[in-house]
PDB file of N, CA and C in Angstrom:
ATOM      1  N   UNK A   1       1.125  -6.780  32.444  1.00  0.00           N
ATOM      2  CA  UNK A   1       1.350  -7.904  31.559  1.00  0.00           C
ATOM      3  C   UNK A   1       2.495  -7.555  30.614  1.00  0.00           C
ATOM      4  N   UNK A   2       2.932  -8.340  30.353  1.00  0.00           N
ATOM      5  CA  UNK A   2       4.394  -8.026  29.459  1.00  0.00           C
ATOM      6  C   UNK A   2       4.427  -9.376  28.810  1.00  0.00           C
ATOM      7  N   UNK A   3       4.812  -8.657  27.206  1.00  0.00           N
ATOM      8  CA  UNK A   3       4.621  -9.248  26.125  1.00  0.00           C
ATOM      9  C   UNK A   3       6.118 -10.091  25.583  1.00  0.00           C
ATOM     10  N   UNK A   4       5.848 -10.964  24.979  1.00  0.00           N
ATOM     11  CA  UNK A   4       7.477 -11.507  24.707  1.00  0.00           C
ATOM     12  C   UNK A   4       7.390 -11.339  23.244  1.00  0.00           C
ATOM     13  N   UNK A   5       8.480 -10.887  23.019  1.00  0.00           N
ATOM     14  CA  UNK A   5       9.001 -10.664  21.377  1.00  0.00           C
ATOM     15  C   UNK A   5       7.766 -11.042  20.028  1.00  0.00           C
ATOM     16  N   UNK A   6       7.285 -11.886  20.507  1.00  0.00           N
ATOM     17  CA  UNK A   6       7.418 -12.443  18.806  1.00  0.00           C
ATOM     18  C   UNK A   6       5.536 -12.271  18.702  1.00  0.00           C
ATOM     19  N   UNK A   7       4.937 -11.737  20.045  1.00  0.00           N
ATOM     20  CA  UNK A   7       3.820 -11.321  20.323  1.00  0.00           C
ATOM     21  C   UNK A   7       3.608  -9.998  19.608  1.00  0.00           C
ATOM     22  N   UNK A   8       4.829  -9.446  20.152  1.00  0.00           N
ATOM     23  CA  UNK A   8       4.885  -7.591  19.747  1.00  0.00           C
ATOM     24  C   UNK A   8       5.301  -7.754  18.033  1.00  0.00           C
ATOM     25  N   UNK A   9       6.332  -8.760  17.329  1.00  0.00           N
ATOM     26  CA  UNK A   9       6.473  -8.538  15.832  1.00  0.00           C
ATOM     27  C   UNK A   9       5.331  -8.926  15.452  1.00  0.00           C
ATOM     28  N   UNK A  10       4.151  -9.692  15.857  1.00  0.00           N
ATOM     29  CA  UNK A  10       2.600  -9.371  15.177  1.00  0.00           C
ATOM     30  C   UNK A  10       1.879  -8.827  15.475  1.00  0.00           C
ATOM     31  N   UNK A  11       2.039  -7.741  16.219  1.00  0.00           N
ATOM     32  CA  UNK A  11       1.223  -6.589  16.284  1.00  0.00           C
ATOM     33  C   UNK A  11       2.109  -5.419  16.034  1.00  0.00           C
ATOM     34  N   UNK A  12       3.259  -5.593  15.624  1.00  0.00           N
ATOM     35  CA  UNK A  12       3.619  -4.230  14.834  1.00  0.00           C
ATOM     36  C   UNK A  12       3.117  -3.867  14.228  1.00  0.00           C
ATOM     37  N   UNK A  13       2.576  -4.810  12.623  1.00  0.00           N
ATOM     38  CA  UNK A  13       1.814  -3.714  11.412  1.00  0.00           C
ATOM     39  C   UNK A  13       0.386  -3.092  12.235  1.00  0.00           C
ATOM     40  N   UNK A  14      -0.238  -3.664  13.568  1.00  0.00           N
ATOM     41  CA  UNK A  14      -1.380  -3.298  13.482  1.00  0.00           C
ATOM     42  C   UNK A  14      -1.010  -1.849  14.338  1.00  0.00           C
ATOM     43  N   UNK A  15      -0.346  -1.626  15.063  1.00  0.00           N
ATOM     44  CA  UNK A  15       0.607  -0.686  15.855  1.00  0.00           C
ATOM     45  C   UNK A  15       0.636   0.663  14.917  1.00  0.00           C
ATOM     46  N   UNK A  16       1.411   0.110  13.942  1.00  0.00           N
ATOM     47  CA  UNK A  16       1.873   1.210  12.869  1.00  0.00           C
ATOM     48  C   UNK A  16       0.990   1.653  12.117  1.00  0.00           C
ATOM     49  N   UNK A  17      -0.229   0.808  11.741  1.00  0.00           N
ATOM     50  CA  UNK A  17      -1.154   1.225  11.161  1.00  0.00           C
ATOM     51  C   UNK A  17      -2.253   1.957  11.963  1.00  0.00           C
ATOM     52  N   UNK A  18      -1.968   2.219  12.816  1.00  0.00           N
ATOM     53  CA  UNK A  18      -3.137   2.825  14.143  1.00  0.00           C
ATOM     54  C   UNK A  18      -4.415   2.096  13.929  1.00  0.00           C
ATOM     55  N   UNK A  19      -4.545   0.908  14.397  1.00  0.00           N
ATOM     56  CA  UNK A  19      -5.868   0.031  14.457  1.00  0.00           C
ATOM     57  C   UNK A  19      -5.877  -0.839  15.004  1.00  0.00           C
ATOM     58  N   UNK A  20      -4.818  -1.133  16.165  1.00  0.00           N
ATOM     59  CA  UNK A  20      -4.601  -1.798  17.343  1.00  0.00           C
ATOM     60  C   UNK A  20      -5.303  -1.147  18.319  1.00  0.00           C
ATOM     61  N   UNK A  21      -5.934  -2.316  19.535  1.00  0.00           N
ATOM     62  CA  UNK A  21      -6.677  -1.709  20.471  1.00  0.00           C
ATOM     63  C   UNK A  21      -5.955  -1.046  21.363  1.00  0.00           C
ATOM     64  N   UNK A  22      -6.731  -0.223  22.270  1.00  0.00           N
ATOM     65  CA  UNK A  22      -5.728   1.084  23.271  1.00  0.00           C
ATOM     66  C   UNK A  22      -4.693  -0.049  24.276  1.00  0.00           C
ATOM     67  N   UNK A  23      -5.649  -0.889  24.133  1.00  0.00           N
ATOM     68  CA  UNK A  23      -4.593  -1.901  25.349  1.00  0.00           C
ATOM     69  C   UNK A  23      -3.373  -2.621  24.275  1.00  0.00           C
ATOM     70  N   UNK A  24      -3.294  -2.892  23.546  1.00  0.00           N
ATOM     71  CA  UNK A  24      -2.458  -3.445  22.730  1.00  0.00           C
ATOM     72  C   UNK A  24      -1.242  -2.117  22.619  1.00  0.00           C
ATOM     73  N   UNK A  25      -1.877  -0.835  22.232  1.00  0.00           N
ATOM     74  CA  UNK A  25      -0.957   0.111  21.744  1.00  0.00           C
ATOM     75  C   UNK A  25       0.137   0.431  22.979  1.00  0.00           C
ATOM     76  N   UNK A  26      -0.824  -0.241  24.175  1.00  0.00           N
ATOM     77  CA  UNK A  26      -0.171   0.597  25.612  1.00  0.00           C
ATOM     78  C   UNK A  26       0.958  -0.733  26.343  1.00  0.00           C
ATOM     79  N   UNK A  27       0.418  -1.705  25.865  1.00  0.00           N
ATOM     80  CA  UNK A  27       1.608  -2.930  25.827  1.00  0.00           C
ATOM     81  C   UNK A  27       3.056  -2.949  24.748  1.00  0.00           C
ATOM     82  N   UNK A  28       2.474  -3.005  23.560  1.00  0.00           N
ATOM     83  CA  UNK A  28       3.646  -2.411  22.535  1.00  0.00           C
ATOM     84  C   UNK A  28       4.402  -1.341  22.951  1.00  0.00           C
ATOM     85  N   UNK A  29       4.175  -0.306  23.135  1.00  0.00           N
ATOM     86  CA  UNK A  29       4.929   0.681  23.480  1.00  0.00           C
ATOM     87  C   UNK A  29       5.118   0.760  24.737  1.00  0.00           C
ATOM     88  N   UNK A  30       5.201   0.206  25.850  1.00  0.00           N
ATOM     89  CA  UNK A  30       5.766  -0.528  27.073  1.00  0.00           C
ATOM     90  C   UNK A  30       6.847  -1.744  27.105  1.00  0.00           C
ATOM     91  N   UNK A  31       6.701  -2.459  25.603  1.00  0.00           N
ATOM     92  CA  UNK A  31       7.633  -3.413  25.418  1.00  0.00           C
ATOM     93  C   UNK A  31       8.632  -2.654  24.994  1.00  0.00           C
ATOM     94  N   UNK A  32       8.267  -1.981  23.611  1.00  0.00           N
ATOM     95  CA  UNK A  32       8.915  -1.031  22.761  1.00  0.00           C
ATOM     96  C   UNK A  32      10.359  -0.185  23.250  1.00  0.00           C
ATOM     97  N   UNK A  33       9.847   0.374  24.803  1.00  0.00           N
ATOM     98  CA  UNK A  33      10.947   1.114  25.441  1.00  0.00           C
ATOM     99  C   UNK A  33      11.805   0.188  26.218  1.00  0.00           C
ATOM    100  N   UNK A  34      11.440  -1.265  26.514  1.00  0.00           N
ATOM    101  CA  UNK A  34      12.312  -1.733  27.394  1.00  0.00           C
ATOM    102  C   UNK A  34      13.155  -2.560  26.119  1.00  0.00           C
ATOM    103  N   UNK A  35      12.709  -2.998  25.007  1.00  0.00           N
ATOM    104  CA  UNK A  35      13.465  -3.922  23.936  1.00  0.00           C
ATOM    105  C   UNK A  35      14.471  -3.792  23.365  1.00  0.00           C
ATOM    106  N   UNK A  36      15.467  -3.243  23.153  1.00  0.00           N
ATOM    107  CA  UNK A  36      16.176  -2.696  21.957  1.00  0.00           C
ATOM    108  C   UNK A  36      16.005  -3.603  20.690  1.00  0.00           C
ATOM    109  N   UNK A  37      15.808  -5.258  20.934  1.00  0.00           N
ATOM    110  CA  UNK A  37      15.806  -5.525  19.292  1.00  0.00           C
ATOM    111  C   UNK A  37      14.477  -5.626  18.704  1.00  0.00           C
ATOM    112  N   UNK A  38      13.259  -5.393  19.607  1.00  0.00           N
ATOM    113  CA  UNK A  38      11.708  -5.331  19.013  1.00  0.00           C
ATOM    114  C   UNK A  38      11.552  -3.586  18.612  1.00  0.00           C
ATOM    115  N   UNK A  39      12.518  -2.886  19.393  1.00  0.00           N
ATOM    116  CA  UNK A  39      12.638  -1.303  18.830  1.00  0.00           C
ATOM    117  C   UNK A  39      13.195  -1.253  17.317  1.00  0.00           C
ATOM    118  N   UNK A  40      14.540  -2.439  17.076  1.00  0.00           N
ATOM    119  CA  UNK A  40      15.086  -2.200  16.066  1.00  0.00           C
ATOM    120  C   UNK A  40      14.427  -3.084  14.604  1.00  0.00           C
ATOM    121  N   UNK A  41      13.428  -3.640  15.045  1.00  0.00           N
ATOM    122  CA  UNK A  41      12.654  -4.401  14.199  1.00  0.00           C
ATOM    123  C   UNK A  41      11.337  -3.089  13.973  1.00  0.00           C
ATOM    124  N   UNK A  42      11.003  -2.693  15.195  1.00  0.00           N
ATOM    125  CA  UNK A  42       9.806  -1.781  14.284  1.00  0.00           C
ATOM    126  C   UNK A  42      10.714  -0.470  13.430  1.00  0.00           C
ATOM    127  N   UNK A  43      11.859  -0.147  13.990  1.00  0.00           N
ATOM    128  CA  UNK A  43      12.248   1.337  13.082  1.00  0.00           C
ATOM    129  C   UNK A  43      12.610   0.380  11.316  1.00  0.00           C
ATOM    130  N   UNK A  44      12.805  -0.988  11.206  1.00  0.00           N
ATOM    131  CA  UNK A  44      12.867  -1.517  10.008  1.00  0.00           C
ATOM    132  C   UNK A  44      11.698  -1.590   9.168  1.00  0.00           C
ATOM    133  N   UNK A  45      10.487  -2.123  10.637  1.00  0.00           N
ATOM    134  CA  UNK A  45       9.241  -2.054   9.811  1.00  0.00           C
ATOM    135  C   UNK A  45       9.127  -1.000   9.271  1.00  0.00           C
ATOM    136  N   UNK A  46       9.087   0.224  10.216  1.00  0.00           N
ATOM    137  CA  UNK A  46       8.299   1.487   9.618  1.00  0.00           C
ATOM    138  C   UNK A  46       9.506   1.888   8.226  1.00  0.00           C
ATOM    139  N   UNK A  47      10.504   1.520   7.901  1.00  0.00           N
ATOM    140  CA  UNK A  47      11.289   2.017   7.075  1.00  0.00           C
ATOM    141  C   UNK A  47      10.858   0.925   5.385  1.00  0.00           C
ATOM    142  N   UNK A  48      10.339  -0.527   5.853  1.00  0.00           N
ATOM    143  CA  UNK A  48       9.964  -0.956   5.015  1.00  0.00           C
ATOM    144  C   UNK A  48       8.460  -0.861   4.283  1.00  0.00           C
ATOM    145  N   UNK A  49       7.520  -0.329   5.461  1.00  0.00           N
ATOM    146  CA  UNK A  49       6.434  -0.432   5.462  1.00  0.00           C
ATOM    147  C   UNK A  49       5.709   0.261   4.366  1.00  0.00           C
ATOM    148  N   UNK A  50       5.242   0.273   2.935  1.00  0.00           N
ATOM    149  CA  UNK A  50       5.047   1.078   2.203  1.00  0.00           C
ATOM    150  C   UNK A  50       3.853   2.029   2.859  1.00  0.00           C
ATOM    151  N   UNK A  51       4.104   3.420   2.328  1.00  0.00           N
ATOM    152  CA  UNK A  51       3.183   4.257   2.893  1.00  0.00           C
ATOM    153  C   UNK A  51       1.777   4.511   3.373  1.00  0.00           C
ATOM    154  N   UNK A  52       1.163   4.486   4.144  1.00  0.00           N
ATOM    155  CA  UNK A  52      -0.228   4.870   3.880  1.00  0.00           C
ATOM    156  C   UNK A  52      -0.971   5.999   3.284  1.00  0.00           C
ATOM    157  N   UNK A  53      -2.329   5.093   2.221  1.00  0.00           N
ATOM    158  CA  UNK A  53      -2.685   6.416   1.992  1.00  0.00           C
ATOM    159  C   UNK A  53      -3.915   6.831   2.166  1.00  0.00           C
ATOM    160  N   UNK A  54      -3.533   8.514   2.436  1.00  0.00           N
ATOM    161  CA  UNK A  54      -4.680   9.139   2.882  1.00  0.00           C
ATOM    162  C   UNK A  54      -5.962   9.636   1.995  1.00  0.00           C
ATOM    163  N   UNK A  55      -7.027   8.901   2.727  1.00  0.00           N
ATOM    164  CA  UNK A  55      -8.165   8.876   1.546  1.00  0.00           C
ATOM    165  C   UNK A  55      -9.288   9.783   2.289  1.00  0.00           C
ATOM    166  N   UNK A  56      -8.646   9.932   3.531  1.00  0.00           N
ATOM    167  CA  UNK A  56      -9.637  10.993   4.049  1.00  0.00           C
ATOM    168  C   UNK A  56     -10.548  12.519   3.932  1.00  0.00           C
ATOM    169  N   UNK A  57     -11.046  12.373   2.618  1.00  0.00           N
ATOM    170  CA  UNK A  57     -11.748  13.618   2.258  1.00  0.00           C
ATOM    171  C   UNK A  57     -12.633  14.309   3.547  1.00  0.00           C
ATOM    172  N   UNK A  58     -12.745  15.317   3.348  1.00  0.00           N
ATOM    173  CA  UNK A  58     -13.635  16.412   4.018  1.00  0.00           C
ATOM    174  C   UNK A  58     -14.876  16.216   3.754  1.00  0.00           C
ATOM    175  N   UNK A  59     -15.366  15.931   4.847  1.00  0.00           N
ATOM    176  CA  UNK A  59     -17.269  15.857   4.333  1.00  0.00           C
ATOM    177  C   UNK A  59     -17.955  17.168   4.361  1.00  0.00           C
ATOM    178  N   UNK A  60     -17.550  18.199   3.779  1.00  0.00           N
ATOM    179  CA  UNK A  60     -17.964  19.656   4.039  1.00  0.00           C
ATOM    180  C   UNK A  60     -19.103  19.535   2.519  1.00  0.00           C
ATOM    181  N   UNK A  61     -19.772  18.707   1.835  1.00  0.00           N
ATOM    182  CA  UNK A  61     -20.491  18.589   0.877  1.00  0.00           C
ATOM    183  C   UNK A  61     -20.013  19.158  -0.498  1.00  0.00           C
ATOM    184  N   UNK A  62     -18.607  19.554  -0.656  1.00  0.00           N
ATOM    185  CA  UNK A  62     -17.874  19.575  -1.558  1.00  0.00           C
ATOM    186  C   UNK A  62     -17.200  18.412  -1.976  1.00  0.00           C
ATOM    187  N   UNK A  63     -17.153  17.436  -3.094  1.00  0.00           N
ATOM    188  CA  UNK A  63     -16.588  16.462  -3.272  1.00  0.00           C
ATOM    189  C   UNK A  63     -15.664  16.617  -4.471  1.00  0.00           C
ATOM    190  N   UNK A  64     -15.409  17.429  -4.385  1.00  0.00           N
ATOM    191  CA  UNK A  64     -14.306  17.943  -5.738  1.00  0.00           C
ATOM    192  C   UNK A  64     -13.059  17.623  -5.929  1.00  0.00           C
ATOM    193  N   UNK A  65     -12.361  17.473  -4.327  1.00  0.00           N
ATOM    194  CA  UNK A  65     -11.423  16.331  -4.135  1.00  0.00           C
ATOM    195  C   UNK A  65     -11.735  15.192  -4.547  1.00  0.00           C
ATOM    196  N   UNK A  66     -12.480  14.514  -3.947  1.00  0.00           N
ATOM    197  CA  UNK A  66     -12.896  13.109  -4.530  1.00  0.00           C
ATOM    198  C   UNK A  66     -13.282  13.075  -5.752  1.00  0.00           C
ATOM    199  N   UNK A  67     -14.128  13.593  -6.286  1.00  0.00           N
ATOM    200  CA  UNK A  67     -14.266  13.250  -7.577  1.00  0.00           C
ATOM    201  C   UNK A  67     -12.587  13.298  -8.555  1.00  0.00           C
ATOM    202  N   UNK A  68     -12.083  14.473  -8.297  1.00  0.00           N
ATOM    203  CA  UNK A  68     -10.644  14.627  -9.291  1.00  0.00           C
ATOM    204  C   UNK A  68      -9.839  13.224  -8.812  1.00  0.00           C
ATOM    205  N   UNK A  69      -9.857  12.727  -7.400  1.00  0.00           N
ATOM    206  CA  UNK A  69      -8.959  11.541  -7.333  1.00  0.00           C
ATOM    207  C   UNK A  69      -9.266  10.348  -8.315  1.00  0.00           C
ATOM    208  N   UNK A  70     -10.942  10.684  -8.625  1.00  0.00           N
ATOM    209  CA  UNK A  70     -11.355   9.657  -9.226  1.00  0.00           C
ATOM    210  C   UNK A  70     -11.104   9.434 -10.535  1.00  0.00           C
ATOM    211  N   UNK A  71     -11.356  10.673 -11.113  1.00  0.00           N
ATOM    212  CA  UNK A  71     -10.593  11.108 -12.546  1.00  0.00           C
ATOM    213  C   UNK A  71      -9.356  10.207 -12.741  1.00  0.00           C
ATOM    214  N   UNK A  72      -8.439  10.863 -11.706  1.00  0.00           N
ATOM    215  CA  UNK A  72      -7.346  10.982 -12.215  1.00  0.00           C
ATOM    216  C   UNK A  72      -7.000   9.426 -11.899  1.00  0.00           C
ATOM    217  N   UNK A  73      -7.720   8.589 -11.232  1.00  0.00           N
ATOM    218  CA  UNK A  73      -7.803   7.432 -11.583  1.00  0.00           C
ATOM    219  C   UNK A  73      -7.986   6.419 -12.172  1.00  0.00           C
ATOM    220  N   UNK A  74      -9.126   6.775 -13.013  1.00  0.00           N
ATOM    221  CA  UNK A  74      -9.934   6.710 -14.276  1.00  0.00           C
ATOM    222  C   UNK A  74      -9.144   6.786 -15.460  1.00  0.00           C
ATOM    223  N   UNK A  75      -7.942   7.845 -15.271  1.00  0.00           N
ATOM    224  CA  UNK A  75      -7.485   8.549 -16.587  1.00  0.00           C
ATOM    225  C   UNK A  75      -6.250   7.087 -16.367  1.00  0.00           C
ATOM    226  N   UNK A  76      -5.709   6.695 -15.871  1.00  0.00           N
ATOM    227  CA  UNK A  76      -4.425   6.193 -15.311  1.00  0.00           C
ATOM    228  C   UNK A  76      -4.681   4.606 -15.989  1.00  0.00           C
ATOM    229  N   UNK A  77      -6.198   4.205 -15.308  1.00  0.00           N
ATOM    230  CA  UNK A  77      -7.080   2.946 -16.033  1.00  0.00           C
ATOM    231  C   UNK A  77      -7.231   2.666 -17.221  1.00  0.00           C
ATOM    232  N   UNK A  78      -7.348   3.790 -17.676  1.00  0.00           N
ATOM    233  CA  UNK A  78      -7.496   4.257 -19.274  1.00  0.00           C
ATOM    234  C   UNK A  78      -6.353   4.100 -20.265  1.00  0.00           C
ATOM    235  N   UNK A  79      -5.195   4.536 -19.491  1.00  0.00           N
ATOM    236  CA  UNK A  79      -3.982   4.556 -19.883  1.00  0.00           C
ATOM    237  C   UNK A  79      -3.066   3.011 -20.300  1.00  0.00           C
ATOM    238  N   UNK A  80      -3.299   2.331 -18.990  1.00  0.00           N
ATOM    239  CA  UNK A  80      -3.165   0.632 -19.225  1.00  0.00           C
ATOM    240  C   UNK A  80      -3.365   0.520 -20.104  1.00  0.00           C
ATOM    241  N   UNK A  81      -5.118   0.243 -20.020  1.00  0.00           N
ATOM    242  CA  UNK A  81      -5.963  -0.560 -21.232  1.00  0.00           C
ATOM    243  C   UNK A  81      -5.355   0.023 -21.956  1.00  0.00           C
ATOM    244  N   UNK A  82      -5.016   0.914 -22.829  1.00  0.00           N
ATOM    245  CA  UNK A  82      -4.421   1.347 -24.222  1.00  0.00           C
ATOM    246  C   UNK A  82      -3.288   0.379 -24.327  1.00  0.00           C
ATOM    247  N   UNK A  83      -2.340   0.688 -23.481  1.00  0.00           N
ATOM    248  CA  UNK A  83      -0.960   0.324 -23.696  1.00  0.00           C
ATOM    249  C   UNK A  83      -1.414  -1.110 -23.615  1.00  0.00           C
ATOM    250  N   UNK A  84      -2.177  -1.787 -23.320  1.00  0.00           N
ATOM    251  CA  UNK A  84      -2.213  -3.091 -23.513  1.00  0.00           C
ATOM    252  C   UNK A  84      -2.514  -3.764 -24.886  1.00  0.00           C
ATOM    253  N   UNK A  85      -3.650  -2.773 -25.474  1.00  0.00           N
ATOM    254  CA  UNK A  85      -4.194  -2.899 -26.367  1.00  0.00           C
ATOM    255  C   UNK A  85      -3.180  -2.839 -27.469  1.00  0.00           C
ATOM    256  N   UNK A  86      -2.465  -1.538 -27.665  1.00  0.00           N
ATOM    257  CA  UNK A  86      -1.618  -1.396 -28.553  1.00  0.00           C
ATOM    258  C   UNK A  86      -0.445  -2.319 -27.968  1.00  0.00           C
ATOM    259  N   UNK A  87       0.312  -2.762 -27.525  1.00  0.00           N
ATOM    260  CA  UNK A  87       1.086  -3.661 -27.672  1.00  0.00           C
ATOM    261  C   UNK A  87       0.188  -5.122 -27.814  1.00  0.00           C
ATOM    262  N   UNK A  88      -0.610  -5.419 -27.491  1.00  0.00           N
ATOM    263  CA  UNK A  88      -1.246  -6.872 -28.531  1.00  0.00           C
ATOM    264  C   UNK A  88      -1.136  -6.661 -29.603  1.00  0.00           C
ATOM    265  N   UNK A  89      -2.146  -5.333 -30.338  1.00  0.00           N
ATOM    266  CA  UNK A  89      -1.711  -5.253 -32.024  1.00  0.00           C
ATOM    267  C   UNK A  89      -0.361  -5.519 -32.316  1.00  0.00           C
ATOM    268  N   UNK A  90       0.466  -4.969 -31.488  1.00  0.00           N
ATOM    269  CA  UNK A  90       1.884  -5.003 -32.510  1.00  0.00           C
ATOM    270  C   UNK A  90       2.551  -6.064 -32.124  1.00  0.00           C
ATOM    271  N   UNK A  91       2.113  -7.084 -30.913  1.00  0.00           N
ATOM    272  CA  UNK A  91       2.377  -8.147 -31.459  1.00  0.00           C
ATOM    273  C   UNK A  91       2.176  -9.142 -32.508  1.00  0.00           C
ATOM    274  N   UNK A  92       0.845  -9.017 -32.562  1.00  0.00           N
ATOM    275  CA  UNK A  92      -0.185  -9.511 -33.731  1.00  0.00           C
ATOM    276  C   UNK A  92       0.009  -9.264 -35.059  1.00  0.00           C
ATOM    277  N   UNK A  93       0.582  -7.979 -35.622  1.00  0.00           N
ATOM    278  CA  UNK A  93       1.196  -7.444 -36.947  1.00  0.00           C
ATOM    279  C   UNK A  93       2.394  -8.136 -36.832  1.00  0.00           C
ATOM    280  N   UNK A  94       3.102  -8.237 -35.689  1.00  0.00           N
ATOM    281  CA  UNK A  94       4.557  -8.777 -36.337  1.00  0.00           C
ATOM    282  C   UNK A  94       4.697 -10.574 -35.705  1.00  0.00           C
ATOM    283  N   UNK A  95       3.293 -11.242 -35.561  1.00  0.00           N
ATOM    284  CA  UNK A  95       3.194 -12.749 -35.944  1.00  0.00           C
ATOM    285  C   UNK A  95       2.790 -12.722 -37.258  1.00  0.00           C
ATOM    286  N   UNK A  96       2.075 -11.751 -38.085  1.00  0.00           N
ATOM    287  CA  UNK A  96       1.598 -11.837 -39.123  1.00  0.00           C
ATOM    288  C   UNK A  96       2.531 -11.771 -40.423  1.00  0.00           C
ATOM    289  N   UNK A  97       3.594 -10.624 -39.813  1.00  0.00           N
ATOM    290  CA  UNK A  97       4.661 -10.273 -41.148  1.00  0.00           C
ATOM    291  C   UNK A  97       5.526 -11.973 -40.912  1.00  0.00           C
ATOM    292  N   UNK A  98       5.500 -12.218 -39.528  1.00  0.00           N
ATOM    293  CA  UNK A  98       6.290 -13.375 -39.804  1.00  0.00           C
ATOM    294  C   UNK A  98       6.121 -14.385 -40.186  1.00  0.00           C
ATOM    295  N   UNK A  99       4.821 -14.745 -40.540  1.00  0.00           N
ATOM    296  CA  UNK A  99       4.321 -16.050 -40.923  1.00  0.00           C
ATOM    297  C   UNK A  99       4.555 -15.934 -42.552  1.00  0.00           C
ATOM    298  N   UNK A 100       3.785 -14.580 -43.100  1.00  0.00           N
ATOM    299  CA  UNK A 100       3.803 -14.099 -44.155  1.00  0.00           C
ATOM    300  C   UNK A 100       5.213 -14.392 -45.115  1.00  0.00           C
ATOM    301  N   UNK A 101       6.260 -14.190 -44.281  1.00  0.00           N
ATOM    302  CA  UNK A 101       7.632 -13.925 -44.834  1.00  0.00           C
ATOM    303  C   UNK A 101       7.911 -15.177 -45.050  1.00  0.00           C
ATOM    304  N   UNK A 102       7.243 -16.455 -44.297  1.00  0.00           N
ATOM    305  CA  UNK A 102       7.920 -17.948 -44.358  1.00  0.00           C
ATOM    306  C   UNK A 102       7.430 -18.284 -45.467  1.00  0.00           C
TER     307      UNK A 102
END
């Protein structure tokens, strides 16, 4: 079976993301080598494609990885909310000096 173009540009992301079925992966990359412009569309995808990320911890009953990702996720969350917080106040002080001043 052979796929026409615009079959294979919607199953690129699933291609690239490895979660296309074995028969899909084995059609794509059967199109892939005969195409040059569905080749030159996936080397764009994969160049646009923002990265994947790897969340795959070790189940060895150490979660020390995971927990620190979590932290340091936590800490990052934490970080927003502040900066949000403190820039409302200082918007809020300087609607106040300005009303004040009128």
């Amino acid at each position: 079976m052979s796929l026409n173009c615009d079959i294979v540009k919607d199953l690129v992301a699933l291609y690239h993301d490895g979660v296309a079925s074995e028969a899909s992966v084995a059609e794509v990359k059967a199109h892939l080598k005969e195409c040059k412009s569905c080749r030159n569309y996936y080397k764009l995808y994969r160049l646009s494609a923002p990265p994947t990320l790897n969340y795959n911890f070790t189940a060895t009953g150490n979660y020390g990885e995971l927990a620190k990702h979590m932290r340091v996720r936590r800490l990052w969350m934490l970080v927003a909310a502040l900066s949000y917080v403190s820039a409302s106040i200082c918007a809020l002080i300087m609607l106040i000096l300005r009303i004040k001043r009128k």
